[in-house]
PDB file of N, CA and C in Angstrom:
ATOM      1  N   UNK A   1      10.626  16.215 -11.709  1.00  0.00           N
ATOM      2  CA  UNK A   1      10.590  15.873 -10.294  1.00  0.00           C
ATOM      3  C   UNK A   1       9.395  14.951 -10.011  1.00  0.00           C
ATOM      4  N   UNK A   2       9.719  13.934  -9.133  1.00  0.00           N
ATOM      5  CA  UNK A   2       8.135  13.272  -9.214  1.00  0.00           C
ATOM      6  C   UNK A   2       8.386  12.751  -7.111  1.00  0.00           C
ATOM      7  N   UNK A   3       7.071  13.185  -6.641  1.00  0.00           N
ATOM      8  CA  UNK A   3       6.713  12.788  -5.751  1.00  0.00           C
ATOM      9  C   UNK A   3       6.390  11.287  -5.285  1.00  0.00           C
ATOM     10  N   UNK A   4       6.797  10.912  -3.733  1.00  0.00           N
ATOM     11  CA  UNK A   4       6.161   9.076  -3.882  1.00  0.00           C
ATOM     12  C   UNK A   4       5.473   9.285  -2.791  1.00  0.00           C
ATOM     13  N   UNK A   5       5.083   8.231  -2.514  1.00  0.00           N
ATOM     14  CA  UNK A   5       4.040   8.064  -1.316  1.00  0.00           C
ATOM     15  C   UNK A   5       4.035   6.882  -1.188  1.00  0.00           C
ATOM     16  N   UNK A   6       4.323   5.853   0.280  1.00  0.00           N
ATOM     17  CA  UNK A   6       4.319   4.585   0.532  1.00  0.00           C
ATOM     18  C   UNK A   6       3.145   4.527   1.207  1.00  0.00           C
ATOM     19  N   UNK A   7       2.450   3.169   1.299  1.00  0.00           N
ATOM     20  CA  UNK A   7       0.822   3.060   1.459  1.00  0.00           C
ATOM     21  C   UNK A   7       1.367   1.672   2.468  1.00  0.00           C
ATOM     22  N   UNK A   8       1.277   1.395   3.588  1.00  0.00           N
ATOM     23  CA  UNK A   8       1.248   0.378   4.177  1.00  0.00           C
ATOM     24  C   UNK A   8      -0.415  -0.233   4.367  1.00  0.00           C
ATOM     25  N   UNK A   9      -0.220  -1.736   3.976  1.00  0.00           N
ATOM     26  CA  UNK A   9      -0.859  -2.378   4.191  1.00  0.00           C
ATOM     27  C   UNK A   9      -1.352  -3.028   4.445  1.00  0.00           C
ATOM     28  N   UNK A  10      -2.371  -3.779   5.556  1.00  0.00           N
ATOM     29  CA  UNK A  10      -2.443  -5.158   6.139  1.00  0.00           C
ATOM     30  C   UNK A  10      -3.366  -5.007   6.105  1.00  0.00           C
ATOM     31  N   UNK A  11      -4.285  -6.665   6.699  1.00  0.00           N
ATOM     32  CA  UNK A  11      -4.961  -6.950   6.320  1.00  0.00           C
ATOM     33  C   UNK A  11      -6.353  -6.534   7.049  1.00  0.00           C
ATOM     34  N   UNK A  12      -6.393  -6.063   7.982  1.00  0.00           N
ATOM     35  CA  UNK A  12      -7.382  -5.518   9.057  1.00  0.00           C
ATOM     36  C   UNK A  12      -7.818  -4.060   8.128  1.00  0.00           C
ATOM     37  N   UNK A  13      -6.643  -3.411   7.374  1.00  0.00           N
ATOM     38  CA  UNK A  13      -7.196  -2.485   7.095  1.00  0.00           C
ATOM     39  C   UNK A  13      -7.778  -2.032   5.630  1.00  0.00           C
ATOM     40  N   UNK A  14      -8.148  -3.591   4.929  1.00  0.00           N
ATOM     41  CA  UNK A  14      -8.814  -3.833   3.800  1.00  0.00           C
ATOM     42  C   UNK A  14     -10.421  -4.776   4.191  1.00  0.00           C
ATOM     43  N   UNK A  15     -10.258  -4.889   4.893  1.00  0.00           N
ATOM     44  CA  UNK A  15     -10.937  -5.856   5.792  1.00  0.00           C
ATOM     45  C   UNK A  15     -11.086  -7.425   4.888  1.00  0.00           C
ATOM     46  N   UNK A  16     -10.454  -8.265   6.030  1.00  0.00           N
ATOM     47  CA  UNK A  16     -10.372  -9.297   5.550  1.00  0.00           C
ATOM     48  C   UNK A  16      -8.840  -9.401   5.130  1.00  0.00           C
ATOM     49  N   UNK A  17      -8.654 -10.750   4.485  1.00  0.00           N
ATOM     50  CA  UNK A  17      -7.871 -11.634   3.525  1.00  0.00           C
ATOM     51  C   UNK A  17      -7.025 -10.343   2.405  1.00  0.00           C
ATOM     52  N   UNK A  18      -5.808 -10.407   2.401  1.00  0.00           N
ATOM     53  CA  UNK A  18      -5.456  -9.791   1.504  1.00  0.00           C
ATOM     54  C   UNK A  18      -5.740 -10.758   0.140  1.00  0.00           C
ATOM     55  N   UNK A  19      -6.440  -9.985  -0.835  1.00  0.00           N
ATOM     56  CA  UNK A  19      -6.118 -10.113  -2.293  1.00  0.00           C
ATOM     57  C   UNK A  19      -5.979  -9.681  -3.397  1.00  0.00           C
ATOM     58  N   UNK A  20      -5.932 -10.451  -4.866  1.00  0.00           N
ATOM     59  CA  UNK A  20      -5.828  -9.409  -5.717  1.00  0.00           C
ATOM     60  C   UNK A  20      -6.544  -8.170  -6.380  1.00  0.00           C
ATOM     61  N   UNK A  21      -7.614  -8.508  -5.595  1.00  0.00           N
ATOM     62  CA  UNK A  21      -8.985  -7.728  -6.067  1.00  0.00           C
ATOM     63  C   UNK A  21      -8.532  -7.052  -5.103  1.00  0.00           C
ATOM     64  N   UNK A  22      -8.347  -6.647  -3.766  1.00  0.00           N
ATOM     65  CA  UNK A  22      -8.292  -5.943  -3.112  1.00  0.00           C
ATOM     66  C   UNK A  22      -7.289  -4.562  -3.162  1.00  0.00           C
ATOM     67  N   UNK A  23      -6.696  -5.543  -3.840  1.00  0.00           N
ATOM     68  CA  UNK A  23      -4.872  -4.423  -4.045  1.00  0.00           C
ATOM     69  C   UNK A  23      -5.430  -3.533  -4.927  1.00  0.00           C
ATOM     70  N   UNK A  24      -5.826  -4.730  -5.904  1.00  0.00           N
ATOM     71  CA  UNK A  24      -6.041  -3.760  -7.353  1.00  0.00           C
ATOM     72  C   UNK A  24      -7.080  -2.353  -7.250  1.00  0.00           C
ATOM     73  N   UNK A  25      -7.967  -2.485  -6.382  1.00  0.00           N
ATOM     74  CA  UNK A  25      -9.109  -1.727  -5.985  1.00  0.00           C
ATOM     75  C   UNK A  25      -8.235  -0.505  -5.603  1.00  0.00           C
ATOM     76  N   UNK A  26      -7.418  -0.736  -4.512  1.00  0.00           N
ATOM     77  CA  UNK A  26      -6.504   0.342  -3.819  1.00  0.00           C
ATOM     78  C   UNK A  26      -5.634   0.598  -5.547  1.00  0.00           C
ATOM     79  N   UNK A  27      -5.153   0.283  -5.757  1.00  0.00           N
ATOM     80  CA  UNK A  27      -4.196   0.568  -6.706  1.00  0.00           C
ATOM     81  C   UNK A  27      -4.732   1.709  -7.498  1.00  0.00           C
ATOM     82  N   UNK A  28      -6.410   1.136  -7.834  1.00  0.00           N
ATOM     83  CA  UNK A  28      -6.692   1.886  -8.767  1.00  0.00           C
ATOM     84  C   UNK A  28      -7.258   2.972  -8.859  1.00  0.00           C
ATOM     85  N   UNK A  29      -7.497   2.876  -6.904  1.00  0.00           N
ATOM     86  CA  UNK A  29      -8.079   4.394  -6.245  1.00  0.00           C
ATOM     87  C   UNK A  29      -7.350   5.534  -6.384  1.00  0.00           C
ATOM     88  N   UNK A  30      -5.479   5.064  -6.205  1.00  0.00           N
ATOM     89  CA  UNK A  30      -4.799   5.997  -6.004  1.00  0.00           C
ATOM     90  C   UNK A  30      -4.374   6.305  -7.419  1.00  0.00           C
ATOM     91  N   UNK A  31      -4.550   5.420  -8.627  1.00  0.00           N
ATOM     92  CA  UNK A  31      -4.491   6.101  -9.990  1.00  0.00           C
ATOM     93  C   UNK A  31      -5.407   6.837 -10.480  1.00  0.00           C
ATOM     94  N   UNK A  32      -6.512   7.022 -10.030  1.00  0.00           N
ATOM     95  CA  UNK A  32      -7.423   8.312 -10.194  1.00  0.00           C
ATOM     96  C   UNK A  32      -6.937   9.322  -9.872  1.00  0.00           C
ATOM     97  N   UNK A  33      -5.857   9.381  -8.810  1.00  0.00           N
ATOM     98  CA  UNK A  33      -5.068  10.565  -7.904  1.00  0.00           C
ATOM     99  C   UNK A  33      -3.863  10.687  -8.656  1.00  0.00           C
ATOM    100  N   UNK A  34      -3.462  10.121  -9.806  1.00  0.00           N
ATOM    101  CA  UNK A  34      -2.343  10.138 -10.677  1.00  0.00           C
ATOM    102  C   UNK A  34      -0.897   9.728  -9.783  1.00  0.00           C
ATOM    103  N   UNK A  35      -1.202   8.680  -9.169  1.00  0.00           N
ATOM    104  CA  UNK A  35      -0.182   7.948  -8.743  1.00  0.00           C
ATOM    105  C   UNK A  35       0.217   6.294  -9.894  1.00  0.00           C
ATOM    106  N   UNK A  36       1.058   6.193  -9.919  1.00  0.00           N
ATOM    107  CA  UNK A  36       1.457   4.890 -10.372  1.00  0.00           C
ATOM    108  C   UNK A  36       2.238   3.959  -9.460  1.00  0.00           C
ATOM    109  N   UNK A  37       1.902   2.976  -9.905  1.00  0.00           N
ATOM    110  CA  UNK A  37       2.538   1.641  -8.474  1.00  0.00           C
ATOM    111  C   UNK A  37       4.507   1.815  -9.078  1.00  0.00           C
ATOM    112  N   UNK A  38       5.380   2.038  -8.067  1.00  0.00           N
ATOM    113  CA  UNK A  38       6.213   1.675  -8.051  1.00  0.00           C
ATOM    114  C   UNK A  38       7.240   0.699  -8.199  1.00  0.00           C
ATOM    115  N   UNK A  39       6.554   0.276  -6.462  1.00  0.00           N
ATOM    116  CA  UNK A  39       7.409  -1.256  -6.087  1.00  0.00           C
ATOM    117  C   UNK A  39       6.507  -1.693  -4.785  1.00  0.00           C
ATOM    118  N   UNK A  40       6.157  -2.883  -4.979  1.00  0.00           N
ATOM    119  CA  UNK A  40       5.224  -2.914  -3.530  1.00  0.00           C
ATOM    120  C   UNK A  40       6.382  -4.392  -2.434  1.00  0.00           C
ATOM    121  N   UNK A  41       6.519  -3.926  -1.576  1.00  0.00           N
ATOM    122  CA  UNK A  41       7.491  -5.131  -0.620  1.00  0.00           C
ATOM    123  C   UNK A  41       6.883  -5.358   0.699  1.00  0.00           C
ATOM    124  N   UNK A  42       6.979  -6.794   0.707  1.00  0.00           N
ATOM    125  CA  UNK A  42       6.680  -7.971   1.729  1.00  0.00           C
ATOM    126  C   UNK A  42       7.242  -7.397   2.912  1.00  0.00           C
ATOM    127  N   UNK A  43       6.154  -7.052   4.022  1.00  0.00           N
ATOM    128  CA  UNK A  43       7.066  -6.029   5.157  1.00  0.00           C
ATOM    129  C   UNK A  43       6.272  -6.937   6.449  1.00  0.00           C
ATOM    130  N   UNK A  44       6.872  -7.155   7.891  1.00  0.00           N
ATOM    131  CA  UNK A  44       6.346  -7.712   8.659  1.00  0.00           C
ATOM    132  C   UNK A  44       5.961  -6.084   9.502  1.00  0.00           C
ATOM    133  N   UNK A  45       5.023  -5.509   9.857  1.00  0.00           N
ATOM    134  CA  UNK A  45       4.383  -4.750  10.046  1.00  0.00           C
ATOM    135  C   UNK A  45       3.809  -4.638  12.140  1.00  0.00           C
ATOM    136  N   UNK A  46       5.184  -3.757  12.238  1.00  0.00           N
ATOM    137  CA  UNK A  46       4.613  -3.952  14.118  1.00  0.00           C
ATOM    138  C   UNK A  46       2.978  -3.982  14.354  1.00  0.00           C
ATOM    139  N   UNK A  47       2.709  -4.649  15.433  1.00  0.00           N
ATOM    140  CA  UNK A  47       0.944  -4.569  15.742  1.00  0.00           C
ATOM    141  C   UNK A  47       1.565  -3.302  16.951  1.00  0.00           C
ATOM    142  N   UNK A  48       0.087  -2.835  17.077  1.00  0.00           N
ATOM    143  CA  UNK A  48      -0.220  -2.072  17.882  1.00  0.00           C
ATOM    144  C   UNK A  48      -0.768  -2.263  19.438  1.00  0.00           C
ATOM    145  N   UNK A  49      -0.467  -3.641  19.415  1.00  0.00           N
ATOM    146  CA  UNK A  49      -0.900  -4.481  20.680  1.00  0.00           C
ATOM    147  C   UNK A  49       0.106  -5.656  20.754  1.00  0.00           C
ATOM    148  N   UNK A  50       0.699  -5.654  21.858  1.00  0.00           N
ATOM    149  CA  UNK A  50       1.432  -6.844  21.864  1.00  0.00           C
ATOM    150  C   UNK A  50       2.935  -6.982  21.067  1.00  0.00           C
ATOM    151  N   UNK A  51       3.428  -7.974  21.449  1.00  0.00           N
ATOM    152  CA  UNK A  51       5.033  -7.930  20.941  1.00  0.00           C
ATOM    153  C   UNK A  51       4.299  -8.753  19.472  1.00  0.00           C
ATOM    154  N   UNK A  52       6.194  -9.116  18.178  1.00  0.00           N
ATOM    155  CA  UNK A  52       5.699  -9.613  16.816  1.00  0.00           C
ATOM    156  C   UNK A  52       4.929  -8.725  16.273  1.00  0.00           C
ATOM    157  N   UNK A  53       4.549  -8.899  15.189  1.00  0.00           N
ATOM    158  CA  UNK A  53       3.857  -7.922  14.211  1.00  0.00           C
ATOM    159  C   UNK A  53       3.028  -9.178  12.988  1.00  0.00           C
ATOM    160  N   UNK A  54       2.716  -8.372  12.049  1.00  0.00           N
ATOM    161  CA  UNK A  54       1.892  -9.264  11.280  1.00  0.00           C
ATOM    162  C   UNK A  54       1.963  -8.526   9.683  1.00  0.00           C
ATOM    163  N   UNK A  55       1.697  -9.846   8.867  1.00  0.00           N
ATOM    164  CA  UNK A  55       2.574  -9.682   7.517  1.00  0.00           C
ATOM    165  C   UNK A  55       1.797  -8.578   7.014  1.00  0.00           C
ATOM    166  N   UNK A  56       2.346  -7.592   5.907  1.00  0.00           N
ATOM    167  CA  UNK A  56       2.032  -6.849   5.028  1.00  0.00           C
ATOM    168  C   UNK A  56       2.459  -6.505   4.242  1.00  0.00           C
ATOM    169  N   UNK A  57       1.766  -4.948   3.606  1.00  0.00           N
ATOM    170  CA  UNK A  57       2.572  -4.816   2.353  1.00  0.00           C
ATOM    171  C   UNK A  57       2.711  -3.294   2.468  1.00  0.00           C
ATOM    172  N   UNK A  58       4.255  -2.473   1.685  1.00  0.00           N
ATOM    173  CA  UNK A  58       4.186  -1.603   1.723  1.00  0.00           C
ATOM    174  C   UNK A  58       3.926  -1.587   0.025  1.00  0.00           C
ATOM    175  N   UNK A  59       3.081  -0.263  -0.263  1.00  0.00           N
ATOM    176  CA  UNK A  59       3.404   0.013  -1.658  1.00  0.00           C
ATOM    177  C   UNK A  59       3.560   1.459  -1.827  1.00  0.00           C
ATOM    178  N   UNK A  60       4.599   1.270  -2.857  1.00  0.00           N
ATOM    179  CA  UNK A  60       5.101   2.685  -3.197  1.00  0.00           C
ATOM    180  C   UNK A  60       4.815   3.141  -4.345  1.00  0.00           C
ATOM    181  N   UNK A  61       4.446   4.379  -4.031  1.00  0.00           N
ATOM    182  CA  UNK A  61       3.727   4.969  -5.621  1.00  0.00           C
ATOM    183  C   UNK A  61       4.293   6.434  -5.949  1.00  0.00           C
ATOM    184  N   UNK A  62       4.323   6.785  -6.990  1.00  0.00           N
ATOM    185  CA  UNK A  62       4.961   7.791  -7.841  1.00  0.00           C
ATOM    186  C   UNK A  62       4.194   8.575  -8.494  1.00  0.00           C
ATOM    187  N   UNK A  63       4.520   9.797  -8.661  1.00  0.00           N
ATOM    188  CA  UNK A  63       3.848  10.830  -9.956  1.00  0.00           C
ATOM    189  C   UNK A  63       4.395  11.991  -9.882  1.00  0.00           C
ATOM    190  N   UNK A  64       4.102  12.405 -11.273  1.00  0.00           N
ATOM    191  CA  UNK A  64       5.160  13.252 -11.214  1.00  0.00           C
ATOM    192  C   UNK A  64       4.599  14.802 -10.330  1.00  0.00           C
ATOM    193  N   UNK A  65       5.577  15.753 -10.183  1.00  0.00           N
ATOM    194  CA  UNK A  65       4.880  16.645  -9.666  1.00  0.00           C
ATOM    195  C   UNK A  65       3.472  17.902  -9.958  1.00  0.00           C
ATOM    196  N   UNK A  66       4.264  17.618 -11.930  1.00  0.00           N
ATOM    197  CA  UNK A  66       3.116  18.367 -12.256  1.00  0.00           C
ATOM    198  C   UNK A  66       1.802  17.551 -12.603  1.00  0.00           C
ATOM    199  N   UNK A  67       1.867  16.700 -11.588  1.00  0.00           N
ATOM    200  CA  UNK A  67       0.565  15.252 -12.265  1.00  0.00           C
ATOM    201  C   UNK A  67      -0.345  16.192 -13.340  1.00  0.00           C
TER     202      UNK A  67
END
């Protein structure tokens, strides 16, 4: 059985510019937690102010249950 967990992400809440250093940082936080990256997808992400939304990312991560 393996558990997932989707991680939405934009860019306010990495602060700054999404990049690869940035992902990877997150990525590799949540593999200390014995998650593995899934599938990560290009998501336009409602704002919390105002109509439109703004680009992001969801990523989905996996492990099993008995991590």
């Amino acid at each position: 059985m393996f558990t997932y967990k989707v991680v939405e992400v934009r860019e306010k809440m990495i602060g700054g510019k999404m990049s690869g250093d940035k992902l990877e940082k997150l990525l590799n936080e949540h593999a200390r937690e014995g998650w593995q990256l899934k599938a990560i997808t290009s998501v336009e992400v409602k704002g919390r102010v105002g109509p439109g939304g703004v680009d992001g990312l969801l990523v989905t991560l996996e492990r099993s249950d008995g991590h």
